[in-house]
N, C-alpha and C. Protein backbone atom coordinates (compact mmCIF):
# COMPACT_ATOMS: atom_id res chain seq x y z
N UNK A 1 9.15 6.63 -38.74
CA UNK A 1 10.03 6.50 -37.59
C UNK A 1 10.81 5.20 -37.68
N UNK A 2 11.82 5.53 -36.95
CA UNK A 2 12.78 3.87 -37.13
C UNK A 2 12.02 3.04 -35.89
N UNK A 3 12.70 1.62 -36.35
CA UNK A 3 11.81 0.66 -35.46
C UNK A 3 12.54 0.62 -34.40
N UNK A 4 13.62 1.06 -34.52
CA UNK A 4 14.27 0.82 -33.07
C UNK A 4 14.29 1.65 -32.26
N UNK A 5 14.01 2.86 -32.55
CA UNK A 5 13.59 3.91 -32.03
C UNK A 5 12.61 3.99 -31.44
N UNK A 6 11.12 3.60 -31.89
CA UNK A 6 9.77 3.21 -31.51
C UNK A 6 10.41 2.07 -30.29
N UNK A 7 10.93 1.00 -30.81
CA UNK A 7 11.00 -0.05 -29.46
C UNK A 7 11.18 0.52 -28.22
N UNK A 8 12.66 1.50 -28.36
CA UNK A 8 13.17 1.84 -27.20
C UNK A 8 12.14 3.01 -26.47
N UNK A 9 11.12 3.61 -26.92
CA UNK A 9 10.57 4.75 -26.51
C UNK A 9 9.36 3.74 -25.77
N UNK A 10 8.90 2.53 -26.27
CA UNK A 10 8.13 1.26 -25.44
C UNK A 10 8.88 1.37 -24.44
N UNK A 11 10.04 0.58 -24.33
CA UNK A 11 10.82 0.08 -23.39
C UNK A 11 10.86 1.16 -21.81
N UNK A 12 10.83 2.06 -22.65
CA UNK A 12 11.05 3.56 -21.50
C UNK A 12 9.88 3.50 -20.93
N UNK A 13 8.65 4.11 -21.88
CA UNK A 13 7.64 4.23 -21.03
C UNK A 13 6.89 3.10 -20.59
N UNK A 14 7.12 1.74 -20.47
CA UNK A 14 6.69 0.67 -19.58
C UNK A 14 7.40 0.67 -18.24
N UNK A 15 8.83 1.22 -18.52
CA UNK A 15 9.98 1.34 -17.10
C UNK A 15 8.62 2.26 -16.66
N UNK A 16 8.96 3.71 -16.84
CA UNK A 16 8.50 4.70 -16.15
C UNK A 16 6.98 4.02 -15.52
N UNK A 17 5.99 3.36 -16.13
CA UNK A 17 4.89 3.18 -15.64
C UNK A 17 5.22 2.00 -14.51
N UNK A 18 6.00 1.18 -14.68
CA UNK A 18 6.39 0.07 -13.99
C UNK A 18 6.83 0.82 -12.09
N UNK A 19 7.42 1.97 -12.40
CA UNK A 19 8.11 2.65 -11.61
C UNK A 19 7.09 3.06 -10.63
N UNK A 20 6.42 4.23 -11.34
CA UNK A 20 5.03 4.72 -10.93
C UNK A 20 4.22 3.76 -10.20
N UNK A 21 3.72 2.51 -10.70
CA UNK A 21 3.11 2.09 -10.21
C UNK A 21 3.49 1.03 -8.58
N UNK A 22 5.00 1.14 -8.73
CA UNK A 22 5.69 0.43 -7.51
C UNK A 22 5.24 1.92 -6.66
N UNK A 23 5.32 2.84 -6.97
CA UNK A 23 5.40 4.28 -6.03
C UNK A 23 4.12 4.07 -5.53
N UNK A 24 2.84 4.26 -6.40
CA UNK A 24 2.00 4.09 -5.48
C UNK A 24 1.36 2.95 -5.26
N UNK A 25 1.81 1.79 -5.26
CA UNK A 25 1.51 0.75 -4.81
C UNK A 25 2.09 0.96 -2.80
N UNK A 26 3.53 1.25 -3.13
CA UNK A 26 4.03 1.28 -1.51
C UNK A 26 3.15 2.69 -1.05
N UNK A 27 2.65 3.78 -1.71
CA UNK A 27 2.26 4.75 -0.25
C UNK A 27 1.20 4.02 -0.26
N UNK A 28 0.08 3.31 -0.93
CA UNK A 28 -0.81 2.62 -0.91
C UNK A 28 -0.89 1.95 0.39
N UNK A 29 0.47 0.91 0.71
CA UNK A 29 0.26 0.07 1.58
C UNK A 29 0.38 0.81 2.94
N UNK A 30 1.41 1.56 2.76
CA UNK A 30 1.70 2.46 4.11
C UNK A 30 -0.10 3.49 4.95
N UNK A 31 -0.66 3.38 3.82
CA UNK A 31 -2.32 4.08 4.34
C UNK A 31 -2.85 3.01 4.87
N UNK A 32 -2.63 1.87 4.20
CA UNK A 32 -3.62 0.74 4.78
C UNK A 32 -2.76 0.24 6.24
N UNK A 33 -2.10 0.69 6.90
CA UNK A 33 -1.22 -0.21 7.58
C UNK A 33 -2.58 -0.02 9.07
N UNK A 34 -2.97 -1.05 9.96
CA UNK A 34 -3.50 -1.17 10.61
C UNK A 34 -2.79 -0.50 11.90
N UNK A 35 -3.75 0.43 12.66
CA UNK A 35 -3.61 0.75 14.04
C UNK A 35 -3.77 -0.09 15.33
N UNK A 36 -2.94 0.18 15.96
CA UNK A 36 -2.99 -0.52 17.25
C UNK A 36 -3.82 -0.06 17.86
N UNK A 37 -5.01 -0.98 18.67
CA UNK A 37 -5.91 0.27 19.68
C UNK A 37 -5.76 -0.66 20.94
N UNK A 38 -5.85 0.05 22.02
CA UNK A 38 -6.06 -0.32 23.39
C UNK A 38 -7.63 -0.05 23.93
N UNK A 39 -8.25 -1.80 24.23
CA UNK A 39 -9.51 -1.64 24.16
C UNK A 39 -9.46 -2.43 25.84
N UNK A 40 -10.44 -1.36 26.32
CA UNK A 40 -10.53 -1.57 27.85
C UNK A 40 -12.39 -1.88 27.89
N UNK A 41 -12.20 -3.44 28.64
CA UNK A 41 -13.73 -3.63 28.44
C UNK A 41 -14.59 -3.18 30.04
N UNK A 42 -15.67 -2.92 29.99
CA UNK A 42 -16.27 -2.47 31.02
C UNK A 42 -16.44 -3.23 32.25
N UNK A 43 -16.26 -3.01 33.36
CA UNK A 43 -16.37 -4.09 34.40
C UNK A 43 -17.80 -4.86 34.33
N UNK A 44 -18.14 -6.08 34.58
CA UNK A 44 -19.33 -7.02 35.03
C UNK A 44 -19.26 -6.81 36.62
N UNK A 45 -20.59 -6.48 37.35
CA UNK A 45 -20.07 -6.15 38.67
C UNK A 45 -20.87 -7.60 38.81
N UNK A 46 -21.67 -7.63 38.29
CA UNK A 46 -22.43 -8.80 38.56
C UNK A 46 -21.84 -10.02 39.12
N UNK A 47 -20.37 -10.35 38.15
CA UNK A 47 -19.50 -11.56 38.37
C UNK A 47 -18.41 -11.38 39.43
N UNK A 48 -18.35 -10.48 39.83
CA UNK A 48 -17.29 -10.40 40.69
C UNK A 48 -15.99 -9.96 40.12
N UNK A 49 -15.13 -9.43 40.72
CA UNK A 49 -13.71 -9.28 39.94
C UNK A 49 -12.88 -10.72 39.73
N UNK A 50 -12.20 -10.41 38.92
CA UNK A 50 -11.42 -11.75 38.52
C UNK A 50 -10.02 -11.07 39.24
């Protein structure tokens, strides 16, 4: 095979993996993205209302 041929077929498939791996790097982050929760704590009757 020619060498420049071999280079450029490197060159490609490091793009393509480079690519891939930006792809699932971002749905990656988009799963991890933290939920908002609304946390309601129980009354103390003991203390009185504030």
């Amino acid at each position: 095979m020619d060498t420049h041929l071999m280079i450029g077929i490197a060159v490609m498939m490091g793009l393509i993996g480079i690519a891939a791996s930006r792809d699932l790097l971002r749905m990656r982050r988009a799963q991890l993205q933290p939920a908002t929760l609304r946390v309601q704590r129980p009354l103390d009757h003991s203390r009185g209302l504030r």
